[in-house]
N, C-alpha and C. Protein backbone atom coordinates (compact mmCIF):
# COMPACT_ATOMS: atom_id res chain seq x y z
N UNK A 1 105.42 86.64 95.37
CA UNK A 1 106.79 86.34 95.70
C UNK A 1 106.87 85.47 96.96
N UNK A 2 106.15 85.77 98.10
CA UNK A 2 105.88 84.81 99.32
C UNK A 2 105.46 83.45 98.90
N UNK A 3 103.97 83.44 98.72
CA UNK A 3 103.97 82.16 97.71
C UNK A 3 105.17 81.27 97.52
N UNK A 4 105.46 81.64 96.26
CA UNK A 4 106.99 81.01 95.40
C UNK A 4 107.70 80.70 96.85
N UNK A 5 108.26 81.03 97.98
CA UNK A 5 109.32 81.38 98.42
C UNK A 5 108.69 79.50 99.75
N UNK A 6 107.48 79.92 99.83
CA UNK A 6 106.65 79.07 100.47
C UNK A 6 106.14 77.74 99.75
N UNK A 7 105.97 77.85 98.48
CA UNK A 7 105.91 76.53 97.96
C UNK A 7 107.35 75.81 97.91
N UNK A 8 108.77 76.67 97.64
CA UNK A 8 109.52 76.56 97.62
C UNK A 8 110.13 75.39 99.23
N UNK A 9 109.88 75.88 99.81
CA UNK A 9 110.82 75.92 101.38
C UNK A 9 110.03 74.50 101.30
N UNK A 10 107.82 74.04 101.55
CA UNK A 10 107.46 73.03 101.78
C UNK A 10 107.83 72.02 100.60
N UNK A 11 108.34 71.99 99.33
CA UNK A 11 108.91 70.92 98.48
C UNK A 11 110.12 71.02 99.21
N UNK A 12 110.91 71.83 99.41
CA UNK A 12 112.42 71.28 99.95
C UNK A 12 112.34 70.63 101.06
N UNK A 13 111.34 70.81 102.20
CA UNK A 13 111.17 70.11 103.17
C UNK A 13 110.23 68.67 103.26
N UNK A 14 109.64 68.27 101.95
CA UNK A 14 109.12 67.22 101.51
C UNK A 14 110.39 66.33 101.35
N UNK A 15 111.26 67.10 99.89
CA UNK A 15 112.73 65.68 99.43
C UNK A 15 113.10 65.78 100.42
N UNK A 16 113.46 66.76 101.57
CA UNK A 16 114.45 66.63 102.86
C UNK A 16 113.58 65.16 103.41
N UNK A 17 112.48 64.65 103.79
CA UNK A 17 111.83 63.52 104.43
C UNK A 17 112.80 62.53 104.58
N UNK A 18 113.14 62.01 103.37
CA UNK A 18 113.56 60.63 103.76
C UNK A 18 114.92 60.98 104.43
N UNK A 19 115.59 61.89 104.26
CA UNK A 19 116.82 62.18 105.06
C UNK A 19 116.84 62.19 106.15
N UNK A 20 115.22 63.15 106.64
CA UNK A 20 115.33 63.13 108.16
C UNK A 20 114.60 62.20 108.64
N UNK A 21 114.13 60.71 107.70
CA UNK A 21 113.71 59.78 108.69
C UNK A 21 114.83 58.96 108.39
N UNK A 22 115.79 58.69 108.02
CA UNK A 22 117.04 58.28 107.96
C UNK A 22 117.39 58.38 109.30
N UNK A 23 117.95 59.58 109.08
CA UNK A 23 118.79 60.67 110.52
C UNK A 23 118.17 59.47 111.85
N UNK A 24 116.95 60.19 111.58
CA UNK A 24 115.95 59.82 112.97
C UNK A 24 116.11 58.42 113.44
N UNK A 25 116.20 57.42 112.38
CA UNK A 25 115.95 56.17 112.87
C UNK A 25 117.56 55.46 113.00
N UNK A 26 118.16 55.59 112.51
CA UNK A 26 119.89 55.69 113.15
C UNK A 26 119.84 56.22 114.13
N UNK A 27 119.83 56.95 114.59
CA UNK A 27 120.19 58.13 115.52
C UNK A 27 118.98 57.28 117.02
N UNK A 28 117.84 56.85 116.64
CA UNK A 28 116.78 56.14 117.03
C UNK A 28 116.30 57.79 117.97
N UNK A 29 115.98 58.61 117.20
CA UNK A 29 115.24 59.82 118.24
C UNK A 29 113.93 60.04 116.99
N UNK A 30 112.85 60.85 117.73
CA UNK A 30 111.60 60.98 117.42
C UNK A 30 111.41 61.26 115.64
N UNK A 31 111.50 61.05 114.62
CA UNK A 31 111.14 62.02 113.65
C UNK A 31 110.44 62.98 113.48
N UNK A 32 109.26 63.17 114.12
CA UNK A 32 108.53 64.78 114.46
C UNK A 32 109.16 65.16 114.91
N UNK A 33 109.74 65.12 115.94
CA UNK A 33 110.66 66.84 116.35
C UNK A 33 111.76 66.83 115.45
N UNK A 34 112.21 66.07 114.69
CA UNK A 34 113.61 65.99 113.99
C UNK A 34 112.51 67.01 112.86
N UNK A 35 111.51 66.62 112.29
CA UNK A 35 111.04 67.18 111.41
C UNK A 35 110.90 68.72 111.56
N UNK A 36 109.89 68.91 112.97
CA UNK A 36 110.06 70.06 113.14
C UNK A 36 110.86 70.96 113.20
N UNK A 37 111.86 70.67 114.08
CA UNK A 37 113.46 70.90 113.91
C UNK A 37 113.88 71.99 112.56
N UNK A 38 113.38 71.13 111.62
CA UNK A 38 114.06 70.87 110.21
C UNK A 38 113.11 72.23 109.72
N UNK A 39 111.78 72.03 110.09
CA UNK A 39 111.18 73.00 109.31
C UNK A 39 111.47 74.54 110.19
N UNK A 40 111.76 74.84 111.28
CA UNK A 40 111.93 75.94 111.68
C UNK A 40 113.16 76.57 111.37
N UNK A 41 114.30 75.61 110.91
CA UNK A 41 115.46 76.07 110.38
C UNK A 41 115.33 76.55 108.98
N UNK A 42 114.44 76.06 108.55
CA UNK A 42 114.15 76.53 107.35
C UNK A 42 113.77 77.83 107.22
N UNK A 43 112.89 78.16 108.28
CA UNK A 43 111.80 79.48 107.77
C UNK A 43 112.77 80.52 108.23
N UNK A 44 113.79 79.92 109.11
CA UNK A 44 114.54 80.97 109.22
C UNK A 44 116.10 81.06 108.78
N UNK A 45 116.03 80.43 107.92
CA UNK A 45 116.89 80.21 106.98
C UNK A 45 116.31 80.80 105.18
N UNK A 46 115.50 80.97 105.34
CA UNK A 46 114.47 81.26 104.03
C UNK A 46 115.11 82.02 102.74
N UNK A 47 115.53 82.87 103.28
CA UNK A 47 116.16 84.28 101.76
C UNK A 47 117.29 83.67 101.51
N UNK A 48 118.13 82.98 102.28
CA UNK A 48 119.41 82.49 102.14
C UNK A 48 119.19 81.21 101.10
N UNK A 49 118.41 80.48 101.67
CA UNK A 49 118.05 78.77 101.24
C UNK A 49 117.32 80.04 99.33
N UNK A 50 116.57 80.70 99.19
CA UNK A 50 116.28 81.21 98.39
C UNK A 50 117.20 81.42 97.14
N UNK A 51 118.86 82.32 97.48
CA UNK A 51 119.27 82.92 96.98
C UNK A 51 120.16 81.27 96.32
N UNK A 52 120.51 80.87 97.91
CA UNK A 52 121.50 79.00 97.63
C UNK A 52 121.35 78.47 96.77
N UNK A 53 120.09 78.08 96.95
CA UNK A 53 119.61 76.62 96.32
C UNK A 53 118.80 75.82 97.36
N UNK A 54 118.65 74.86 96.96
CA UNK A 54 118.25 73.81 97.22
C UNK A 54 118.65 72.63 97.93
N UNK A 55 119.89 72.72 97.18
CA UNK A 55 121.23 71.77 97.72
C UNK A 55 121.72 72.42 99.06
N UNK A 56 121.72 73.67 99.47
CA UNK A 56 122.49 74.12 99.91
C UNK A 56 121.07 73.83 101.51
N UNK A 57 120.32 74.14 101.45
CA UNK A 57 119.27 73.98 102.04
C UNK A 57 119.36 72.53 102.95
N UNK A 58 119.30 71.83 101.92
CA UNK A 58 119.10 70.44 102.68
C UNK A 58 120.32 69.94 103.13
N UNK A 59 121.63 70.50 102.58
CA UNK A 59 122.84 70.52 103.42
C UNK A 59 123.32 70.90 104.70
N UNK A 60 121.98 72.25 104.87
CA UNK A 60 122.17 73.19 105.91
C UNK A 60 121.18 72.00 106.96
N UNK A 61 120.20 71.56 106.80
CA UNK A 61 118.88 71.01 107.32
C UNK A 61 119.81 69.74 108.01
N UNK A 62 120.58 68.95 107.28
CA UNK A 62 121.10 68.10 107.62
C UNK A 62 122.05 68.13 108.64
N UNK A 63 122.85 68.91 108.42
CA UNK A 63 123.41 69.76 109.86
C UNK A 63 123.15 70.20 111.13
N UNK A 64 121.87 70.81 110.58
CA UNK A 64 121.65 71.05 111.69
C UNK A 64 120.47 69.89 112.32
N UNK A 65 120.18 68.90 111.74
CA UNK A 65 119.67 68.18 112.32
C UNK A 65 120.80 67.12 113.43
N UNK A 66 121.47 67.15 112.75
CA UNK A 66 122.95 66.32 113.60
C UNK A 66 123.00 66.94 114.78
N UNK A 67 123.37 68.31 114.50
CA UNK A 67 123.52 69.18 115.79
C UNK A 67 122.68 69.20 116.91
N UNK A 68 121.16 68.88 116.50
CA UNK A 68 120.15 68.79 117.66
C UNK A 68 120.15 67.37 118.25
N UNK A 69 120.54 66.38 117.34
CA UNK A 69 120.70 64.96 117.99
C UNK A 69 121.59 64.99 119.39
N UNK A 70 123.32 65.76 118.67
CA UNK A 70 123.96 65.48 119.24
C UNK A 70 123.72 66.24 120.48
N UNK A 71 123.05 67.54 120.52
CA UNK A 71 122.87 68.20 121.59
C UNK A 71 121.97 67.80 122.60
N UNK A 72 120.36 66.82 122.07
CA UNK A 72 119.79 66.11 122.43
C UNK A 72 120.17 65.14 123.26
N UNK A 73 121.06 64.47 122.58
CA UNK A 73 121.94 63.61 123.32
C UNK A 73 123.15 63.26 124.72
N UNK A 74 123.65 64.49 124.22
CA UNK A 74 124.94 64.50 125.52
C UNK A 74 125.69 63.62 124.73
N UNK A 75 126.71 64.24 125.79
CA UNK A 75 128.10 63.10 125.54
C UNK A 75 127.55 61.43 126.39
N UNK A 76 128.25 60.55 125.15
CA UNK A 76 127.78 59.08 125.24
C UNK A 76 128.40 58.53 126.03
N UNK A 77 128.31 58.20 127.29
CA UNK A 77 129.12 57.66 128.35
C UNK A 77 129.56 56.49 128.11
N UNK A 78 130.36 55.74 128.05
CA UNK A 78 130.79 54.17 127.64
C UNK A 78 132.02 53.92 128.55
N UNK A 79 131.35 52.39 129.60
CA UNK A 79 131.88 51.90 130.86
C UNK A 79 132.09 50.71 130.35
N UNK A 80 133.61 50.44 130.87
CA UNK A 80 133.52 48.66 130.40
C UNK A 80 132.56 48.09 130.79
N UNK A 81 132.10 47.87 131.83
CA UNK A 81 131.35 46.79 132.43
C UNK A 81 129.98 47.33 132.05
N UNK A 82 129.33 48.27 131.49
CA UNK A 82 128.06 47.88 130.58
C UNK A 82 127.86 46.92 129.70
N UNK A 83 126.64 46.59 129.81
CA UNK A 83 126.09 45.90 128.97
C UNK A 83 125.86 46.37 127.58
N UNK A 84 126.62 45.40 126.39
CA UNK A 84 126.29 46.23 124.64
C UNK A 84 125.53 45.67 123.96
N UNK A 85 124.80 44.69 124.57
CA UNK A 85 123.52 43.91 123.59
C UNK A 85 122.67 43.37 124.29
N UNK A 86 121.27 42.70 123.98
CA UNK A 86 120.80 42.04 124.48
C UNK A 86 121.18 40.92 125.28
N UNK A 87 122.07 40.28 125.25
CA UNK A 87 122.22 38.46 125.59
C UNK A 87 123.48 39.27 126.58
N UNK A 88 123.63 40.27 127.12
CA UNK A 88 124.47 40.35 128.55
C UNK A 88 126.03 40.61 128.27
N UNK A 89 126.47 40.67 126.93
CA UNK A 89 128.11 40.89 126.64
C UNK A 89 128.39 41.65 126.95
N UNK A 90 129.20 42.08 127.71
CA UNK A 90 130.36 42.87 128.04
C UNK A 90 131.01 43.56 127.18
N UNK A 91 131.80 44.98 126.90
CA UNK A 91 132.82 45.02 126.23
C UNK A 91 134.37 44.30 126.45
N UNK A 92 134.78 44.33 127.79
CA UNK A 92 135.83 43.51 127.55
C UNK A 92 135.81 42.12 126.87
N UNK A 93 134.48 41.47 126.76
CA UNK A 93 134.43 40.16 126.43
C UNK A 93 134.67 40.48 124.69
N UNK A 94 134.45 41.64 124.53
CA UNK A 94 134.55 41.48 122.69
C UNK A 94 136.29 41.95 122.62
N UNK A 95 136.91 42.32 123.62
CA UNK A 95 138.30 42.99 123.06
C UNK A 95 139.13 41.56 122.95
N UNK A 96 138.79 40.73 124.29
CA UNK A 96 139.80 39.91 124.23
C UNK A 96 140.39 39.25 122.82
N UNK A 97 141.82 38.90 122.79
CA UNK A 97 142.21 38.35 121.85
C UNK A 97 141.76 37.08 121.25
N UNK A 98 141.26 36.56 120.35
CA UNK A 98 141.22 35.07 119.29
C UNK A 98 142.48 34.37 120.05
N UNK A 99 141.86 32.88 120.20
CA UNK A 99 142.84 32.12 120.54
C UNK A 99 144.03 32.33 119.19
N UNK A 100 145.11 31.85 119.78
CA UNK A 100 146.16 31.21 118.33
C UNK A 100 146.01 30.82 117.66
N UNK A 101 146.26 30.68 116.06
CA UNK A 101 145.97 29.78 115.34
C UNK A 101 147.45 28.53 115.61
N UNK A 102 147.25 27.36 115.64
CA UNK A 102 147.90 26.74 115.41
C UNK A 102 148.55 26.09 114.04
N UNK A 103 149.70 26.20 113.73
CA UNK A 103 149.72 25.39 112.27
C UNK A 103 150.67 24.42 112.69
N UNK A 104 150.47 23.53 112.04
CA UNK A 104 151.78 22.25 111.79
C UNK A 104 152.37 22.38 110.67
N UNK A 105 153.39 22.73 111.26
CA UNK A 105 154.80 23.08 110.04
C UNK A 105 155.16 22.27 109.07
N UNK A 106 155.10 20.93 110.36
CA UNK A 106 155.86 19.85 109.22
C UNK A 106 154.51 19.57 108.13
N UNK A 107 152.99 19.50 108.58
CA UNK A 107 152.42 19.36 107.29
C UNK A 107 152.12 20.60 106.05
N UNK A 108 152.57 21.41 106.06
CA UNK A 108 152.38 22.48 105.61
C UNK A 108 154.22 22.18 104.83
N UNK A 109 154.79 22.10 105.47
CA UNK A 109 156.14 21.83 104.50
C UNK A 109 155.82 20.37 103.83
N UNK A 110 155.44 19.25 103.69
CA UNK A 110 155.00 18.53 103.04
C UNK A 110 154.09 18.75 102.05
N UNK A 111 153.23 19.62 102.13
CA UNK A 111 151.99 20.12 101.21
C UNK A 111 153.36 20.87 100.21
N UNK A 112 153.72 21.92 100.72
CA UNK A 112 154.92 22.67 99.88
C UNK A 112 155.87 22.04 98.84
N UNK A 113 156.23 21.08 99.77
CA UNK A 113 157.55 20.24 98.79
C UNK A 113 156.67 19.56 97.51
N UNK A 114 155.37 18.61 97.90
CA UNK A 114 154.45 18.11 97.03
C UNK A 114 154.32 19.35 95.36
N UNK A 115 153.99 20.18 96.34
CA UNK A 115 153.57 21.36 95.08
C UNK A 115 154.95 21.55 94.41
N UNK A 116 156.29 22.08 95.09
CA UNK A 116 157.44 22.17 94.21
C UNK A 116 157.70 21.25 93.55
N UNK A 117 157.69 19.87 93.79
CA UNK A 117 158.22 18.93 92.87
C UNK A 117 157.07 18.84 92.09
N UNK A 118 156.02 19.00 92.26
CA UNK A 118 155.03 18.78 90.94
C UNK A 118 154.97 20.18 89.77
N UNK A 119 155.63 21.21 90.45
CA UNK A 119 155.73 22.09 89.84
C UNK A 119 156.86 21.59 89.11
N UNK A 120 157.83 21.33 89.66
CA UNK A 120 159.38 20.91 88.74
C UNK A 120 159.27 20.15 87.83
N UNK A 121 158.44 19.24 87.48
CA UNK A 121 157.78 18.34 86.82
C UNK A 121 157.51 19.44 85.31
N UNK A 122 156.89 20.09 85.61
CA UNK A 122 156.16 20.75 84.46
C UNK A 122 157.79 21.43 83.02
N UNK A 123 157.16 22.10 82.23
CA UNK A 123 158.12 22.83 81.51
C UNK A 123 158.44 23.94 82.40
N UNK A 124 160.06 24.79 81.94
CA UNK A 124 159.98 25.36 82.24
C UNK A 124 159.89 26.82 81.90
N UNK A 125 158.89 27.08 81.23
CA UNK A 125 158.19 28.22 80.63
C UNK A 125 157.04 28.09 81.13
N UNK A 126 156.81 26.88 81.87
CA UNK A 126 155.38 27.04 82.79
C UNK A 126 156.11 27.53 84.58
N UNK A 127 157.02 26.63 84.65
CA UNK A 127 157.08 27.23 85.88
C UNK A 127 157.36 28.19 85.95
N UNK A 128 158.02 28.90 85.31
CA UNK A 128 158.59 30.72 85.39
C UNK A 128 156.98 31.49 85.11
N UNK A 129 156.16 31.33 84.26
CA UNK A 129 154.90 31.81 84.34
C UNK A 129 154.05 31.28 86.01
N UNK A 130 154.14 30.03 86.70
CA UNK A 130 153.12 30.45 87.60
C UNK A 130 154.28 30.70 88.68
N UNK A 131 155.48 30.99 88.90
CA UNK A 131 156.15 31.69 89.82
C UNK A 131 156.15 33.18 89.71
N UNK A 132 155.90 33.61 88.84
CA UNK A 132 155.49 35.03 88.33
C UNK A 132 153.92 35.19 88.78
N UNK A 133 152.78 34.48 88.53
CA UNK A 133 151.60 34.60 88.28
C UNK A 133 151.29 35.14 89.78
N UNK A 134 151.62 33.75 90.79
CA UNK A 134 151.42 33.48 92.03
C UNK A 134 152.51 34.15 93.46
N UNK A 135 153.11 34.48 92.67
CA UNK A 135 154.23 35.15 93.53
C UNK A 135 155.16 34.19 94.56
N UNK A 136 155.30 32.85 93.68
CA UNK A 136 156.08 32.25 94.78
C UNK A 136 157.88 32.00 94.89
N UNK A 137 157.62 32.93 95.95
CA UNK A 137 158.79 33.67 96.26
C UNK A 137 160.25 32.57 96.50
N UNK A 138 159.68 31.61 97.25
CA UNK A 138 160.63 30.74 97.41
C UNK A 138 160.76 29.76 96.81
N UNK A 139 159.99 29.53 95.79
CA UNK A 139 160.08 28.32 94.53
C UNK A 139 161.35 29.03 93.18
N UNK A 140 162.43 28.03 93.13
CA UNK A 140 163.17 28.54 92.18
C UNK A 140 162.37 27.87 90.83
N UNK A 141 162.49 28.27 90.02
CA UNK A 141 162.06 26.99 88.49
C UNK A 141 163.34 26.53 87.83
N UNK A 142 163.09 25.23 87.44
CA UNK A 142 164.96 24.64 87.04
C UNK A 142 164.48 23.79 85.99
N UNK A 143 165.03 23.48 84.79
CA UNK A 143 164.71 22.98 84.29
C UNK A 143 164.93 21.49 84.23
N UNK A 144 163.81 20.82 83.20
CA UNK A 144 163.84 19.22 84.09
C UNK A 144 163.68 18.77 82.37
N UNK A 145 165.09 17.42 82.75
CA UNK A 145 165.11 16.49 81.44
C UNK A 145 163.55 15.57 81.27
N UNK A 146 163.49 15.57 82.04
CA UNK A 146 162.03 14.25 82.02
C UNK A 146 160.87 15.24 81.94
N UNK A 147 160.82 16.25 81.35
CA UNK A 147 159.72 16.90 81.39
C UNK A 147 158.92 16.66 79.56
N UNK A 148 157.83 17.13 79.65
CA UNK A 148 157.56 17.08 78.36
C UNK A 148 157.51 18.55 77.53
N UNK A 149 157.81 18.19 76.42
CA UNK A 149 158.40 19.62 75.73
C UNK A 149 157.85 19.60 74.32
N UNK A 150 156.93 20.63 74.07
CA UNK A 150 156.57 20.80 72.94
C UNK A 150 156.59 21.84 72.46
N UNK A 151 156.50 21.88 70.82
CA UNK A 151 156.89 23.47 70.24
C UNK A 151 155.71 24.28 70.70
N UNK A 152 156.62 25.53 70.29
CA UNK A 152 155.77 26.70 71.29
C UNK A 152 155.80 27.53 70.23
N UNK A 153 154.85 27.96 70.02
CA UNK A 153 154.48 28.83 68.89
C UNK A 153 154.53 30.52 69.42
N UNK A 154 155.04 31.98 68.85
CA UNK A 154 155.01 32.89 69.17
C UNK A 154 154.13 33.63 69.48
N UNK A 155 152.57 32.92 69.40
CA UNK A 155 151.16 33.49 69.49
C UNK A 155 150.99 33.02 70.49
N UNK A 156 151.16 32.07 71.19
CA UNK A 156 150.73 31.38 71.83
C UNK A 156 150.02 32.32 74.02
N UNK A 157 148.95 32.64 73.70
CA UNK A 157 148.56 33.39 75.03
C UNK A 157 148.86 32.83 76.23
N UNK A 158 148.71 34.23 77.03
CA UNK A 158 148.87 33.35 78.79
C UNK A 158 147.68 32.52 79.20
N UNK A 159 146.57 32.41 78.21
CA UNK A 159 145.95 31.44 78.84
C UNK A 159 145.44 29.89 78.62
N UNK A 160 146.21 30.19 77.32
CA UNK A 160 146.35 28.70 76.92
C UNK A 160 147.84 27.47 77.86
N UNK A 161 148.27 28.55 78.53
CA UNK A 161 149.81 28.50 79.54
C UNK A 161 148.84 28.41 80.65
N UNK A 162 148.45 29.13 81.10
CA UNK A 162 147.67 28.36 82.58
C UNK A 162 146.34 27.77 82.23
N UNK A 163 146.08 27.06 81.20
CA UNK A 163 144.83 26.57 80.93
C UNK A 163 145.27 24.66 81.55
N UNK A 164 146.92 24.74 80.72
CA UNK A 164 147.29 23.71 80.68
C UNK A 164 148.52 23.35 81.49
N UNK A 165 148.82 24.17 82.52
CA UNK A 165 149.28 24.20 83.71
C UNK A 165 148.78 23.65 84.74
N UNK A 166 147.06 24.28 84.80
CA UNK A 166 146.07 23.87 85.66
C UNK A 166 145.98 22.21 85.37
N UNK A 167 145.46 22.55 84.20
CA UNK A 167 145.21 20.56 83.56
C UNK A 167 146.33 19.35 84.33
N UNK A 168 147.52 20.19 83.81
CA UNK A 168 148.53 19.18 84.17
C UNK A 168 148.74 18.60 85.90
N UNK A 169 148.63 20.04 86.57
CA UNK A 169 148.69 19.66 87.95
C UNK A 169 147.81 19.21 88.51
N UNK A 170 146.01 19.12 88.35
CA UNK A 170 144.92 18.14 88.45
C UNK A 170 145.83 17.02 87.92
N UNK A 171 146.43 16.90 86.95
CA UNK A 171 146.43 14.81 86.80
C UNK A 171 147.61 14.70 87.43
N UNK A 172 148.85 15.66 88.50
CA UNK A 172 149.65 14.93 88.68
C UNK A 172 149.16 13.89 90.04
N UNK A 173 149.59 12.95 89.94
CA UNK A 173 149.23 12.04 90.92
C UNK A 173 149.53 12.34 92.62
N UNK A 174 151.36 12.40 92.18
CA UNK A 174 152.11 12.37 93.88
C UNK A 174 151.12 13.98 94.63
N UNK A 175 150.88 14.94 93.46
CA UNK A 175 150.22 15.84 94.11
C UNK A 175 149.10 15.60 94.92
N UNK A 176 148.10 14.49 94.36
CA UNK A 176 146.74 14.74 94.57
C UNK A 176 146.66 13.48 95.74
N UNK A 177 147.72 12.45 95.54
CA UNK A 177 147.65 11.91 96.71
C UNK A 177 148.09 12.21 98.20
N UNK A 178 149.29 13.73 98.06
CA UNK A 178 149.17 14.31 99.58
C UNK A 178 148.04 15.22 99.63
N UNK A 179 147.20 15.94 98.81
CA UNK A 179 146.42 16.54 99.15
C UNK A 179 145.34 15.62 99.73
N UNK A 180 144.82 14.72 98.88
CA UNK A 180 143.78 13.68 99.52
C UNK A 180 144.15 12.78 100.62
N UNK A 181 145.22 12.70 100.66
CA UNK A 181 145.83 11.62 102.49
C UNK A 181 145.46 12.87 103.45
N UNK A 182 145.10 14.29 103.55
CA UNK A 182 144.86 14.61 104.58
C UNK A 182 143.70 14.95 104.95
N UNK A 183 142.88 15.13 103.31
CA UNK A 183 141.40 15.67 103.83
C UNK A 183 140.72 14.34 104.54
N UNK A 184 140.12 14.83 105.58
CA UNK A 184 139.39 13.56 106.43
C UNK A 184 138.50 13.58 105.95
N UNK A 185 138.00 11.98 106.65
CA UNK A 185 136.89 11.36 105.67
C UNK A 185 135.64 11.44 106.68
C-alpha cells in the first residue's frame, strides 16, 4: 500500500515538472527549491492527494508553490524613478501621453465628398446595401437618373452586390484621382 502511495506521489511530482519549471522561470527563482518545495508538500499532503486525485494534487502543488514565491519575495517595491529595463527608462517616461494626432479636416472632407458622390453614382440598391454593410452613418443614398440600371433578378446574392460594387468603384475615375493626387510619390 506504501509503495502504490509512493510511486503514486513521485509520477505526480514528475507531470507537476514542467509546471514548476514554468512557475520558476517567470517568477525567475531557483527551480530546485521550487521543486523541493513541491515535493515536501506533497509527502505531507499524501492521504489527502491519495483520496483527491491527482488533479487536485498538482492544484494544491501549484499553490502552494505561488505562495513560497510570493513569500520568498516580499512585497515588490515600485519607485518612479527606478530603472525598468536595460537601456535606463524610467517609468514616468512610459506614462507620458502620445503626441496628438493631427488630422486635416479639409482633406479628409474631400476624400469623403469624393466617396459620396461616387457612391451616388452607383444604383440605388447598391448604395442602401454598402450604407448598411459599412455603417455609413452620414451618407444618405438617393437615387440617381444617370445611373445604370439593370434587371435584378430575385436570386440574386449579397455577393454578387458587393462583388460589383467593389468593381464599379475601382473604375470610378473622379474617385481614384483624389485618392492618387494625395498619395506621395
Amino acid at each position: 500500500m506504501m509503495k502504490d502511495l509512493d510511486l503514486f506521489l513521485l509520477e505526480s511530482l514528475r507531470q507537476a515538472a514542467p509546471m514548476l519549471q514554468h512557475l520558476a522561470c517567470w517568477y525567475r527563482v531557483d527551480f530546485e527549491d521550487l521543486y523541493q518545495d513541491a515535493a515536501v508538500v506533497a509527502l505531507e499532503r499524501a492521504e489527502q492527494a491519495r483520496v483527491r486525485g491527482r488533479a487536485w494534487l498538482h492544484a494544491t502543488l501549484r499553490g502552494e508553490a505561488l505562495n513560497t514565491i510570493t513569500r520568498k519575495r516580499g512585497p515588490i517595491a515600485l519607485q518612479l524613478d527606478m530603472a525598468i529595463n536595460e537601456e535606463g527608462d524610467r517609468l514616468p517616461s512610459t506614462l507620458e501621453a502620445p503626441p496628438p494626432v493631427v488630422v486635416d479636416e479639409q482633406r479628409e472632407d474631400t476624400r469623403t465628398l469624393a466617396l459620396y458622390e461616387a457612391l451616388w453614382r452607383l444604383p440605388l440598391e447598391e448604395q442602401i446595401y454598402l450604407q448598411r454593410v459599412f455603417r455609413l452613418e452620414a451618407f444618405h443614398p438617393r437615387p440617381n437618373d444617370f445611373t445604370y440600371r439593370r434587371q435584378t433578378s430575385q436570386h440574386r446574392g449579397r455577393n454578387s452586390v458587393s462583388a460589383s460594387v467593389f468593381k464599379r468603384l475601382r473604375r470610378d475615375r473622379k474617385l481614384s484621382a483624389t485618392i492618387l493626387e494625395e498619395v506621395p510619390s
